[in-house]
PDB file of N, CA and C in Angstrom:
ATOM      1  N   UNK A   1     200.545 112.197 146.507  1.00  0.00           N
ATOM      2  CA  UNK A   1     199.450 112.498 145.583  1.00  0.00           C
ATOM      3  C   UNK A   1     198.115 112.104 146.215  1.00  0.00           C
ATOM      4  N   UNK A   2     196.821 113.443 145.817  1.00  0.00           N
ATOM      5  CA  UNK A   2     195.856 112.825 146.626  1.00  0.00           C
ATOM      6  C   UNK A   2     195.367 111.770 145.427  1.00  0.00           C
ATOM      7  N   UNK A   3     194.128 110.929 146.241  1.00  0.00           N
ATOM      8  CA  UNK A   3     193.334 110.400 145.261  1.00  0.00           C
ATOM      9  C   UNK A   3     192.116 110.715 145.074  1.00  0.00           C
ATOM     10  N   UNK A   4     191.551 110.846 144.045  1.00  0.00           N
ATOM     11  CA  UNK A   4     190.114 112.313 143.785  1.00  0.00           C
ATOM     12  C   UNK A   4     189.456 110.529 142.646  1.00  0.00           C
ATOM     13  N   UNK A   5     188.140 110.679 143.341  1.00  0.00           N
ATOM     14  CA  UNK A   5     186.798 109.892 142.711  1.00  0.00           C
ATOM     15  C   UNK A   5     185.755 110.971 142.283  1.00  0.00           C
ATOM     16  N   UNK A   6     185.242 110.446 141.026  1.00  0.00           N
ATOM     17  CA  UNK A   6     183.970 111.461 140.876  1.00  0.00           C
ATOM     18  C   UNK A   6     182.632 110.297 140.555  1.00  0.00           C
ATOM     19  N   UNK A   7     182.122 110.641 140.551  1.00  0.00           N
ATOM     20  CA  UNK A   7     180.705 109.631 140.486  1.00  0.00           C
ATOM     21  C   UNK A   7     179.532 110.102 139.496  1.00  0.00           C
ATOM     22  N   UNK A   8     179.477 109.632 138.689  1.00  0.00           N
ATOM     23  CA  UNK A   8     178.423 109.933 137.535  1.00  0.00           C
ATOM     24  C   UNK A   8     176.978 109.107 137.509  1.00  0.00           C
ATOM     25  N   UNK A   9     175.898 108.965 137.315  1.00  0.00           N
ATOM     26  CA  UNK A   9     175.070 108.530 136.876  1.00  0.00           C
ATOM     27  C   UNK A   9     174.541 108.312 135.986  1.00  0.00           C
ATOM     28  N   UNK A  10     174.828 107.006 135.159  1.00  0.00           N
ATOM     29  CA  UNK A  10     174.068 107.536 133.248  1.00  0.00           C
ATOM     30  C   UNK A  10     172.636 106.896 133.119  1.00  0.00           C
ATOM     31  N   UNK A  11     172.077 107.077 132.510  1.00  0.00           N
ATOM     32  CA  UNK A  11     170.721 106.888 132.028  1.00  0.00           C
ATOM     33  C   UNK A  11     169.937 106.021 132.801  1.00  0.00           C
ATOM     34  N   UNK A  12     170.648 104.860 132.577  1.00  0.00           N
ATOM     35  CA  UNK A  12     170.051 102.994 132.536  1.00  0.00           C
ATOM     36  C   UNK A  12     170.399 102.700 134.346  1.00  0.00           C
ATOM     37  N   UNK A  13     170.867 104.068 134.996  1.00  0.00           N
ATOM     38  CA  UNK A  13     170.958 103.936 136.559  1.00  0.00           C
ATOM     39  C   UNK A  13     172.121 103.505 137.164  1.00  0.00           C
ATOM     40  N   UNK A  14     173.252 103.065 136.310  1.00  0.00           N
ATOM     41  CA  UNK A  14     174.711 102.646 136.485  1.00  0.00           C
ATOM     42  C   UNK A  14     175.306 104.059 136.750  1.00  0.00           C
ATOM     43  N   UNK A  15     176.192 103.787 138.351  1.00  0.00           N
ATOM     44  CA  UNK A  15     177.190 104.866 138.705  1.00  0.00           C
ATOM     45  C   UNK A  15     178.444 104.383 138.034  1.00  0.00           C
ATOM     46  N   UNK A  16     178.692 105.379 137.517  1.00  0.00           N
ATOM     47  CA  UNK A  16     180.536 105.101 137.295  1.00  0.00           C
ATOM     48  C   UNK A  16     181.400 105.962 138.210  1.00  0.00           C
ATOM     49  N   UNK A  17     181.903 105.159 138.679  1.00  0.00           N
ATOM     50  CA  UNK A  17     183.078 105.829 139.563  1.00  0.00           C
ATOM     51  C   UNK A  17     184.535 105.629 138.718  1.00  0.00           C
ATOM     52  N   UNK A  18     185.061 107.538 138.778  1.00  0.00           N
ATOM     53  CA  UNK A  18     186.381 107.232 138.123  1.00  0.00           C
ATOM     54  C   UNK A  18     187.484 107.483 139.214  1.00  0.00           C
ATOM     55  N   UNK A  19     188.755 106.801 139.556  1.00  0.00           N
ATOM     56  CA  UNK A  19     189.480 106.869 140.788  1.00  0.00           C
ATOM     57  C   UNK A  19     190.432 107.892 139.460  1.00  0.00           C
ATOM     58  N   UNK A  20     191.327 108.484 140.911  1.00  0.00           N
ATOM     59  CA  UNK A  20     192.546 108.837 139.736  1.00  0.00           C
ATOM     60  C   UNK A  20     193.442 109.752 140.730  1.00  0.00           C
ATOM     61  N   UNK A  21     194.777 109.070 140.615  1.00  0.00           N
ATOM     62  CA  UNK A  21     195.525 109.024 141.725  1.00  0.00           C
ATOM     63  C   UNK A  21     196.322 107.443 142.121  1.00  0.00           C
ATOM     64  N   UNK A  22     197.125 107.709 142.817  1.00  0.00           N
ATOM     65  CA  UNK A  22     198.004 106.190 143.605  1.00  0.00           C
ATOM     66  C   UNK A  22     196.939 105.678 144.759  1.00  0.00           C
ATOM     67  N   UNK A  23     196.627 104.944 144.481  1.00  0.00           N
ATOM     68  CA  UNK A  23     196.400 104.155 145.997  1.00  0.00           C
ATOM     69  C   UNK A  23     197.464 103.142 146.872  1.00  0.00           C
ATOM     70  N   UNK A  24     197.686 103.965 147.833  1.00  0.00           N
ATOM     71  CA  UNK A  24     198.723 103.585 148.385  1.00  0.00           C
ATOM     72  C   UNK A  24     198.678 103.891 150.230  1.00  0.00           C
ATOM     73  N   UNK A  25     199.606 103.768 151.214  1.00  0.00           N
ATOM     74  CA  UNK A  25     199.391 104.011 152.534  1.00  0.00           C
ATOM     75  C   UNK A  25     198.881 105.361 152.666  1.00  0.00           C
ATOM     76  N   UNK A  26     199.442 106.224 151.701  1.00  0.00           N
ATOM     77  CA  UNK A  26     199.126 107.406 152.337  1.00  0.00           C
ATOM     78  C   UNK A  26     197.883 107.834 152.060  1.00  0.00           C
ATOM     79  N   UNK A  27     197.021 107.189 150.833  1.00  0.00           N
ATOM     80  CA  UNK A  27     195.802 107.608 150.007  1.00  0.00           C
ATOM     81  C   UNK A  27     194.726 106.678 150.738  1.00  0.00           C
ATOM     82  N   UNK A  28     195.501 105.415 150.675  1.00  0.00           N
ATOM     83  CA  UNK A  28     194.206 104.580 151.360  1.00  0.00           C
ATOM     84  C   UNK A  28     192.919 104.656 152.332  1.00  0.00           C
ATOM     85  N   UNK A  29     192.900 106.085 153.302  1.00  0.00           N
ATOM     86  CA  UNK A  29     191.846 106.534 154.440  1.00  0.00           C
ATOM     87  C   UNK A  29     191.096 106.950 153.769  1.00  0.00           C
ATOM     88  N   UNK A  30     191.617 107.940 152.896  1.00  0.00           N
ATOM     89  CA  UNK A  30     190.965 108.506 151.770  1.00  0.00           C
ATOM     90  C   UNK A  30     190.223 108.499 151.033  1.00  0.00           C
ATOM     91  N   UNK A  31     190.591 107.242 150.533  1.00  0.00           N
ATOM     92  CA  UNK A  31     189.871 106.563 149.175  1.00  0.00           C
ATOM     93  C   UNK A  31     188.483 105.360 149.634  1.00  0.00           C
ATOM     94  N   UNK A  32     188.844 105.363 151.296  1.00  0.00           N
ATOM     95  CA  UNK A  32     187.635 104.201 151.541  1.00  0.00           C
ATOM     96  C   UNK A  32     186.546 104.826 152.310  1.00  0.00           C
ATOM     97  N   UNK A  33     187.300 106.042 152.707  1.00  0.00           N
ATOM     98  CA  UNK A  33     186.177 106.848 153.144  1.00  0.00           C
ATOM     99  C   UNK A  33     185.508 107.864 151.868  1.00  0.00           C
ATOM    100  N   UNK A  34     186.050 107.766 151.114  1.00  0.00           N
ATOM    101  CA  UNK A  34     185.054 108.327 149.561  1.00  0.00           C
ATOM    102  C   UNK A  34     184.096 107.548 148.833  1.00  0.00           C
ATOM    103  N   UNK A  35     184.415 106.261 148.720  1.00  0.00           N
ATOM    104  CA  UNK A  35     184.009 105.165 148.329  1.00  0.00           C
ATOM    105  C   UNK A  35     183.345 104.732 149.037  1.00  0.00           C
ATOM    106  N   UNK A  36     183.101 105.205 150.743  1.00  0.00           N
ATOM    107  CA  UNK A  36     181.737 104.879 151.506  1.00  0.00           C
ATOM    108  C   UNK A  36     180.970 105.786 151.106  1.00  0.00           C
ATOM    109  N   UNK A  37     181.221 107.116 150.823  1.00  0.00           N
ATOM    110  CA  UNK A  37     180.420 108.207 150.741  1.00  0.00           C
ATOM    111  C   UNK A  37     179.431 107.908 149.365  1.00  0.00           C
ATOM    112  N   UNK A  38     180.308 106.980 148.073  1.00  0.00           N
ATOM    113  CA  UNK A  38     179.563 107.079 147.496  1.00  0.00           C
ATOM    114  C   UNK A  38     178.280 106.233 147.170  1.00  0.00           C
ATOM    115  N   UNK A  39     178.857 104.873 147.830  1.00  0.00           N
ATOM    116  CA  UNK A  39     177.960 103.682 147.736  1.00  0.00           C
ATOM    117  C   UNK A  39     176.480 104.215 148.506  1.00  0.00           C
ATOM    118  N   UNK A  40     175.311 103.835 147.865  1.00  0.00           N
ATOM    119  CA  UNK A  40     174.216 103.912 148.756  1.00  0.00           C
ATOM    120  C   UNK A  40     173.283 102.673 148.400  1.00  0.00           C
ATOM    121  N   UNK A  41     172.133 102.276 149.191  1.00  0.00           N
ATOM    122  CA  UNK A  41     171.392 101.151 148.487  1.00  0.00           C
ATOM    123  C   UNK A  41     170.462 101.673 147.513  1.00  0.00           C
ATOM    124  N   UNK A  42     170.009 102.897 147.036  1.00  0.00           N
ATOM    125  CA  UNK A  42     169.524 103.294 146.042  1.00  0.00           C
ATOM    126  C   UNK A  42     170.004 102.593 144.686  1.00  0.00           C
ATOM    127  N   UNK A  43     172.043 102.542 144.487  1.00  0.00           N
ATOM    128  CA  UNK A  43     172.027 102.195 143.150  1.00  0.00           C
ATOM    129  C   UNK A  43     172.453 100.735 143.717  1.00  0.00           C
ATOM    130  N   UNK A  44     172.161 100.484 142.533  1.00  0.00           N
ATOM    131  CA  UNK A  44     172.784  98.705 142.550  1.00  0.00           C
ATOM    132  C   UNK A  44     173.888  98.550 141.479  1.00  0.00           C
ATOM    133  N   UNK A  45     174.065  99.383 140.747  1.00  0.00           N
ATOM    134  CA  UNK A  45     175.303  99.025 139.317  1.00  0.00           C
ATOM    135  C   UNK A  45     176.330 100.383 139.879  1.00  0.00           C
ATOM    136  N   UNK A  46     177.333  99.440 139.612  1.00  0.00           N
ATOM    137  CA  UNK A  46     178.641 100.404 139.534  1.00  0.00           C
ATOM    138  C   UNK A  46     179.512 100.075 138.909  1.00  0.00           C
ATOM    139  N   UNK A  47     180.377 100.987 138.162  1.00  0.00           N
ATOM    140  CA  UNK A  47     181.440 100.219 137.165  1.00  0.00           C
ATOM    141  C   UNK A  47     182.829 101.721 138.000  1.00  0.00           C
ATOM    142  N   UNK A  48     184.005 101.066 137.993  1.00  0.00           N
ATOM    143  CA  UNK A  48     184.670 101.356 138.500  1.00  0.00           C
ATOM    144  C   UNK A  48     185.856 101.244 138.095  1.00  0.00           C
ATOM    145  N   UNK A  49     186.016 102.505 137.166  1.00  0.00           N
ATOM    146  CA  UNK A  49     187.110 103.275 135.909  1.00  0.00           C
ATOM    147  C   UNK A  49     188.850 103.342 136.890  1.00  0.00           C
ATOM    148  N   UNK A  50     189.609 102.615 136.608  1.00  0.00           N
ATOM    149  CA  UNK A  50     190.620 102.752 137.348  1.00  0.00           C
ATOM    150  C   UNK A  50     191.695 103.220 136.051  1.00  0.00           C
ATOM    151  N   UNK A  51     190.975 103.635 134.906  1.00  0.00           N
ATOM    152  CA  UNK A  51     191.865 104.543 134.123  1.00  0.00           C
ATOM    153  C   UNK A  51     193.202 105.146 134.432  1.00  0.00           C
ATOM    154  N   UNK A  52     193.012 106.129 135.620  1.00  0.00           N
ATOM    155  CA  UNK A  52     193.823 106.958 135.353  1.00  0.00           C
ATOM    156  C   UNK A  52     194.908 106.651 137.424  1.00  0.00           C
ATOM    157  N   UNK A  53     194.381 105.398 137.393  1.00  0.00           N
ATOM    158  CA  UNK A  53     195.162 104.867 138.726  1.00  0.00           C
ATOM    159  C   UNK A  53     196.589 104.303 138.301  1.00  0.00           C
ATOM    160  N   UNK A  54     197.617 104.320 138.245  1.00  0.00           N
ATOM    161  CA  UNK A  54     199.127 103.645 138.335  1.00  0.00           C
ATOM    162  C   UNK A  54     199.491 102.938 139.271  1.00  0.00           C
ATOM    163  N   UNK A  55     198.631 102.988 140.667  1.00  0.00           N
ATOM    164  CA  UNK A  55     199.454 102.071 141.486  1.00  0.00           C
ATOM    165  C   UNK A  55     198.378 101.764 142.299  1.00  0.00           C
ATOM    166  N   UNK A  56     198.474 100.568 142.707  1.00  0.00           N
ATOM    167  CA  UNK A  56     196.659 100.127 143.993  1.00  0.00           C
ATOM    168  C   UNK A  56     197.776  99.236 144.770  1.00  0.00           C
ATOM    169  N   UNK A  57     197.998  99.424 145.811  1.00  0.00           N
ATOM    170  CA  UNK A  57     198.737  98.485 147.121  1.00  0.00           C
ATOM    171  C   UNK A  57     197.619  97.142 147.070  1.00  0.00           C
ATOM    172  N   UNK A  58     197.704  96.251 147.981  1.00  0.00           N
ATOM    173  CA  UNK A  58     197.082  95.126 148.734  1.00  0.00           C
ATOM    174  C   UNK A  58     195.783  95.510 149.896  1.00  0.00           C
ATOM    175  N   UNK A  59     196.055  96.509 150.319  1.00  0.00           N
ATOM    176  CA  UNK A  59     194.623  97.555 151.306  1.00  0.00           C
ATOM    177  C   UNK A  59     194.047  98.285 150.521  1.00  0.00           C
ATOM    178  N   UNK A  60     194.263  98.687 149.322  1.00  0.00           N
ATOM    179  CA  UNK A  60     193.531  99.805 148.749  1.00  0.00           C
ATOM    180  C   UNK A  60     192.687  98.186 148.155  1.00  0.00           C
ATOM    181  N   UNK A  61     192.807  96.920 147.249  1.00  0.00           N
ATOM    182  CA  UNK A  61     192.549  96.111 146.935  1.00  0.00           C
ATOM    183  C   UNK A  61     191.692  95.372 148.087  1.00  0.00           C
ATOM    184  N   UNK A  62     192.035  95.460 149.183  1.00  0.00           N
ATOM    185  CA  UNK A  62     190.373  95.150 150.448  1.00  0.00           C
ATOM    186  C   UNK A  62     189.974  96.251 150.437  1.00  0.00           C
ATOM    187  N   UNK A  63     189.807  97.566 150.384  1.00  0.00           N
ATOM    188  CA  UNK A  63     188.639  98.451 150.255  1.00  0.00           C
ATOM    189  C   UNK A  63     187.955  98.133 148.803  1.00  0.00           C
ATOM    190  N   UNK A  64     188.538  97.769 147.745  1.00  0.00           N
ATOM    191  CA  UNK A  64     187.030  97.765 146.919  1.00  0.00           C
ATOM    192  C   UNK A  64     186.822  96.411 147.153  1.00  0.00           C
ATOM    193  N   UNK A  65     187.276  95.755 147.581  1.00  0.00           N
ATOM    194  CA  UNK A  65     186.403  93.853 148.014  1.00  0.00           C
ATOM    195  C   UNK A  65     185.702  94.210 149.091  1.00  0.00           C
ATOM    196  N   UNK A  66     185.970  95.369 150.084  1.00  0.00           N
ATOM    197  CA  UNK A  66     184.934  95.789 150.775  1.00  0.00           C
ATOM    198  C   UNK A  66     183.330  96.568 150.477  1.00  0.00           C
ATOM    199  N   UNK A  67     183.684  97.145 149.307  1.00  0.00           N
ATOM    200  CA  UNK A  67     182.939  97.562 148.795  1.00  0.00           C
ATOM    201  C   UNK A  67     181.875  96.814 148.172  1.00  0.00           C
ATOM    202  N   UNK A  68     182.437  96.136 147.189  1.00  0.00           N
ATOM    203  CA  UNK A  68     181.947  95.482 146.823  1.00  0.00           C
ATOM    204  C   UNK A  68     180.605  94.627 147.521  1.00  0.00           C
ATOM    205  N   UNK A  69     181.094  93.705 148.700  1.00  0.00           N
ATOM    206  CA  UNK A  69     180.476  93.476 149.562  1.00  0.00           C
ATOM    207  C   UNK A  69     179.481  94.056 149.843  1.00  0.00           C
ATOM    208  N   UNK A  70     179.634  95.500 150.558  1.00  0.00           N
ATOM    209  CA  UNK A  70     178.353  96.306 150.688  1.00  0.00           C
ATOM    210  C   UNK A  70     177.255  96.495 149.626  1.00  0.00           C
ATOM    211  N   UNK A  71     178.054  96.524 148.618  1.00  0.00           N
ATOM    212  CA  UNK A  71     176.508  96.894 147.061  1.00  0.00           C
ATOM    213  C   UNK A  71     176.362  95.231 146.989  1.00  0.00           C
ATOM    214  N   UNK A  72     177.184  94.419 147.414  1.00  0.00           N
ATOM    215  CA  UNK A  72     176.080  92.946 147.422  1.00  0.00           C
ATOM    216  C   UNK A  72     174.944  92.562 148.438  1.00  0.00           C
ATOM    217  N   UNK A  73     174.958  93.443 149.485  1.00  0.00           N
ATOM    218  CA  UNK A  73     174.278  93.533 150.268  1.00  0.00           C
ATOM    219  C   UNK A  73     172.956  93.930 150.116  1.00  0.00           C
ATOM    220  N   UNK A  74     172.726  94.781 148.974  1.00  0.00           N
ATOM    221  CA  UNK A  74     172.042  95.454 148.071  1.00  0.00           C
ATOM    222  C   UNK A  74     171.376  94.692 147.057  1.00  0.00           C
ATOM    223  N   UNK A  75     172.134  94.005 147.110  1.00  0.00           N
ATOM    224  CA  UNK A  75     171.686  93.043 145.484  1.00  0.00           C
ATOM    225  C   UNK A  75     171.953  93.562 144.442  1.00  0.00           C
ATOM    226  N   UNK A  76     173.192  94.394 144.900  1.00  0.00           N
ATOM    227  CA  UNK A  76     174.119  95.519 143.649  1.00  0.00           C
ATOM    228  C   UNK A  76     174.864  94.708 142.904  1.00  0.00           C
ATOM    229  N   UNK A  77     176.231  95.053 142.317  1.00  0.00           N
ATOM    230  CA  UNK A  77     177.375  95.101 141.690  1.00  0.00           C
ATOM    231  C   UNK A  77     178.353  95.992 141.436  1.00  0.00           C
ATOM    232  N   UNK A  78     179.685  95.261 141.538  1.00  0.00           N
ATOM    233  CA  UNK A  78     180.843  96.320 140.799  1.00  0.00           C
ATOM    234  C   UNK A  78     181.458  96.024 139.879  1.00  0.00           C
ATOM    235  N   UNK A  79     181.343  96.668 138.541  1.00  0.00           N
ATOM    236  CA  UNK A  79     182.602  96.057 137.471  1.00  0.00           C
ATOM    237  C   UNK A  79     183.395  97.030 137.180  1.00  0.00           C
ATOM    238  N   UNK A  80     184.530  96.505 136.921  1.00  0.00           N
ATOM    239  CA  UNK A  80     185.955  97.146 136.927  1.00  0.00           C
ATOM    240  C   UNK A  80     185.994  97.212 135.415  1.00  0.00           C
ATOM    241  N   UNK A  81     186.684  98.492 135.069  1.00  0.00           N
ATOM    242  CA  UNK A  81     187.450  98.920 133.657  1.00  0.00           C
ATOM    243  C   UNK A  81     188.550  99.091 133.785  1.00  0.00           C
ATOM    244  N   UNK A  82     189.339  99.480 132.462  1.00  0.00           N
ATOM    245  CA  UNK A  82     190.774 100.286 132.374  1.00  0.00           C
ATOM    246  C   UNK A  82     191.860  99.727 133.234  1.00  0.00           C
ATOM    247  N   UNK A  83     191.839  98.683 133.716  1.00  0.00           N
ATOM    248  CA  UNK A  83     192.629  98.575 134.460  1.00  0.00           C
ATOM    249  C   UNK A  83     194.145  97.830 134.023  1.00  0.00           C
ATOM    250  N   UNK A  84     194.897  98.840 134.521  1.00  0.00           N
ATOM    251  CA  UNK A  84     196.377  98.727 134.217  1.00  0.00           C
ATOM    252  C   UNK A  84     197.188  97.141 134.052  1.00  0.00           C
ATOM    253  N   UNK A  85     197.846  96.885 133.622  1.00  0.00           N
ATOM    254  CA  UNK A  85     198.893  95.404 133.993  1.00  0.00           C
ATOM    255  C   UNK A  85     199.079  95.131 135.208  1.00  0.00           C
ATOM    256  N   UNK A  86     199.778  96.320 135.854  1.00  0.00           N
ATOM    257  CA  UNK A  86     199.888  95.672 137.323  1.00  0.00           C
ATOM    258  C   UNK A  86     198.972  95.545 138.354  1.00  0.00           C
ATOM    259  N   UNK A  87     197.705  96.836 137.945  1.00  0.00           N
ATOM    260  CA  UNK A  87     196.353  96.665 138.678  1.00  0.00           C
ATOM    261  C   UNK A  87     196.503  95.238 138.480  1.00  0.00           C
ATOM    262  N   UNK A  88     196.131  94.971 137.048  1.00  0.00           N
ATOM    263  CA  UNK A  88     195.535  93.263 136.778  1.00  0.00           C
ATOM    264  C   UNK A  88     196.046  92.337 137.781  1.00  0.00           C
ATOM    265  N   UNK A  89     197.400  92.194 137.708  1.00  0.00           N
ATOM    266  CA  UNK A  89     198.467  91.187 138.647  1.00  0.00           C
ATOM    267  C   UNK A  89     198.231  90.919 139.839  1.00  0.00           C
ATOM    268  N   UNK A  90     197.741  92.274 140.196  1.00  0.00           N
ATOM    269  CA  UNK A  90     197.218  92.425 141.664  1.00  0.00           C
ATOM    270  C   UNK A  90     196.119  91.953 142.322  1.00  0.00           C
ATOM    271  N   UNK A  91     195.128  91.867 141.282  1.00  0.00           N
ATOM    272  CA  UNK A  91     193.562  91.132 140.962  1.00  0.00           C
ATOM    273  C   UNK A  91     194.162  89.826 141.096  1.00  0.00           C
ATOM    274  N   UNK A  92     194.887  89.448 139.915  1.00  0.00           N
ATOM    275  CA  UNK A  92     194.902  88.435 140.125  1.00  0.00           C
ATOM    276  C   UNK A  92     195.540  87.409 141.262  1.00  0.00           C
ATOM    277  N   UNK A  93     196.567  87.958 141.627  1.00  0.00           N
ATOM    278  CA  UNK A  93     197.479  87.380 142.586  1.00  0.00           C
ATOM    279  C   UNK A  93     196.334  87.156 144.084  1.00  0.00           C
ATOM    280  N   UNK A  94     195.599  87.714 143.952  1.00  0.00           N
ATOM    281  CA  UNK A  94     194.472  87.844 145.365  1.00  0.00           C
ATOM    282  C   UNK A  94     193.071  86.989 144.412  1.00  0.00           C
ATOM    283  N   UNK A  95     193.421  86.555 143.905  1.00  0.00           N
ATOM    284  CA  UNK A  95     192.278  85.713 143.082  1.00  0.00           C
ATOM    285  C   UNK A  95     191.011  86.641 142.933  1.00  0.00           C
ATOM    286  N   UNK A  96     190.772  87.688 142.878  1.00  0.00           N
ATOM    287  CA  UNK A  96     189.418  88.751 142.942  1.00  0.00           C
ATOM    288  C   UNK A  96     189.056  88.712 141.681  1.00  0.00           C
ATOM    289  N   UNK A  97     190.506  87.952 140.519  1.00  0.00           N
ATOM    290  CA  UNK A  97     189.055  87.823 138.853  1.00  0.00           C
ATOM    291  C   UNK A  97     188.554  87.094 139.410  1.00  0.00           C
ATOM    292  N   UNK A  98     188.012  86.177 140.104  1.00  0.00           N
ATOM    293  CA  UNK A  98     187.192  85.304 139.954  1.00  0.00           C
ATOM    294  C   UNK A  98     185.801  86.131 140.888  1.00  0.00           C
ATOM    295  N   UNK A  99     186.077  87.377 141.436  1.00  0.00           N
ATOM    296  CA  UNK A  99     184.682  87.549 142.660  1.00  0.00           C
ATOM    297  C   UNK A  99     184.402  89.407 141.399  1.00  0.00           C
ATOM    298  N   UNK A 100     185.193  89.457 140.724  1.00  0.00           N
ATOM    299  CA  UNK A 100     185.023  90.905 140.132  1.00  0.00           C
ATOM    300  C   UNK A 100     185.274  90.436 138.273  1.00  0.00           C
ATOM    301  N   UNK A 101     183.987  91.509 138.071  1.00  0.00           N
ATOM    302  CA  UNK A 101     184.177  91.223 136.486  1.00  0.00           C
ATOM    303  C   UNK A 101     185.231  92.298 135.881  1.00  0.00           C
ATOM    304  N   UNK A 102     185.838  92.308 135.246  1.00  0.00           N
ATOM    305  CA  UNK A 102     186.612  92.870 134.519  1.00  0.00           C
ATOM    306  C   UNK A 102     186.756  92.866 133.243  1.00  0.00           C
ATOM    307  N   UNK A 103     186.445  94.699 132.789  1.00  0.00           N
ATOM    308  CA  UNK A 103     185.923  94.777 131.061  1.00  0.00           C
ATOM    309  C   UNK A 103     187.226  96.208 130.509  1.00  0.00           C
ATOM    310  N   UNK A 104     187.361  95.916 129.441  1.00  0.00           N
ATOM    311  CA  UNK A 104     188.646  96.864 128.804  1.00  0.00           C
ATOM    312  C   UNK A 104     187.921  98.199 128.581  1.00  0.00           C
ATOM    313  N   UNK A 105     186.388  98.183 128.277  1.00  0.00           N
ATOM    314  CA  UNK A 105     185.753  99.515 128.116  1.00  0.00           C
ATOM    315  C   UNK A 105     184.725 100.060 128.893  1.00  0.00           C
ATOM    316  N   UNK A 106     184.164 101.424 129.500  1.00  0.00           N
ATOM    317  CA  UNK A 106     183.309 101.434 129.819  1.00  0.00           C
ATOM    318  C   UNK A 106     181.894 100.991 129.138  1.00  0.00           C
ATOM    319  N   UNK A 107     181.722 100.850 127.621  1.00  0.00           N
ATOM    320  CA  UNK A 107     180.881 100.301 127.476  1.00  0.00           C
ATOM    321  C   UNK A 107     180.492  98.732 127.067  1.00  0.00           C
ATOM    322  N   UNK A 108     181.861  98.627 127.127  1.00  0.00           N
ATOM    323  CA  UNK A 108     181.831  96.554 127.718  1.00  0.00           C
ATOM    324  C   UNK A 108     181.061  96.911 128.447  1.00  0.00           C
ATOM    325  N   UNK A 109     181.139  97.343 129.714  1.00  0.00           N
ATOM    326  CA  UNK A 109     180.444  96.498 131.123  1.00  0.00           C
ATOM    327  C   UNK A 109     179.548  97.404 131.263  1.00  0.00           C
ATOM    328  N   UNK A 110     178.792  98.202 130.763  1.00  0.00           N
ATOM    329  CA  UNK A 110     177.496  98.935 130.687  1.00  0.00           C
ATOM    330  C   UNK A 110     176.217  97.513 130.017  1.00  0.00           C
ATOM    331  N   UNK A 111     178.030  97.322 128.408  1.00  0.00           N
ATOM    332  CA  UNK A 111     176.624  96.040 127.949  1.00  0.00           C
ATOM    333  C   UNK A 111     176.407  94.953 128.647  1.00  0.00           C
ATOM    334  N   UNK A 112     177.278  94.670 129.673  1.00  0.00           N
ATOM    335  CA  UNK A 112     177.412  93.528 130.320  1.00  0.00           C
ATOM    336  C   UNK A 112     176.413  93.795 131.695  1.00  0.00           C
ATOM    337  N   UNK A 113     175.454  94.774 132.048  1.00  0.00           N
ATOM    338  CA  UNK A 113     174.483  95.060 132.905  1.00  0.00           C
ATOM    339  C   UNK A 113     173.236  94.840 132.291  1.00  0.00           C
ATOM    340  N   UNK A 114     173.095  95.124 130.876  1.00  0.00           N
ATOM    341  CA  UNK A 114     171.779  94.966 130.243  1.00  0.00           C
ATOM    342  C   UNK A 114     171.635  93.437 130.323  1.00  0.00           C
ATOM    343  N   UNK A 115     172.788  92.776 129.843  1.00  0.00           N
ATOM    344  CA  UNK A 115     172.261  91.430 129.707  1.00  0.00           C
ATOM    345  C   UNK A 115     172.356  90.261 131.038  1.00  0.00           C
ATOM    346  N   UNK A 116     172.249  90.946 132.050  1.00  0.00           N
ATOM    347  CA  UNK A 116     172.054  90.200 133.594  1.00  0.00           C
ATOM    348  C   UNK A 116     171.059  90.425 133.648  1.00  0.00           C
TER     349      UNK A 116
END
């Protein structure tokens, strides 16, 4: 299965990126070379819809800590939505709740940009 991102812009200047697809060995080139394409230093907010993802390996999990990185470089951010049980496990087991916020809705973490 491929993995397909789309990238939106809403109002207040927050990209949402929605993944959707497995991230896995075979998706992983894929998905970090899309996810370079989309980051730029123009935006600084990103929230990052893993809705419609079922599976994220341990490398697909260093490409968005890579990411991440880069929009901090920026004096950006990334917050995570939707994300599955085992996404979660996976966060957690690599300790990344503690470096990534994580909200159940996209407009949790829309409100959670106004008030930074």
């Amino acid at each position: 299965m491929d993995i397909n991102l789309t990238a939106k812009t809403i109002a207040n200047g927050i990209c949402i990126i929605s993944l959707r697809g497995d991230i896995g060995a075979e998706t992983v080139g894929d998905f970090k070379t899309k996810i370079d394409g989309i980051i730029n230093s123009s935006i600084k907010k990103y929230i990052m819809d893993f809705q419609e993802v079922s599976y994220l390996n341990s490398i697909g999990v260093g490409v968005v800590a890579a990411a991440l990185k880069k929009v901090k470089k920026f004096q950006g951010n990334i917050k995570l939505i939707n994300v599955s049980p085992a996404v979660q496990e996976l966060f957690e087991m690599t300790r990344l709740t503690k470096v990534f916020e994580i909200y159940d809705t996209e407009e949790d973490a829309v409100k959670s940009y106004d008030t930074n």
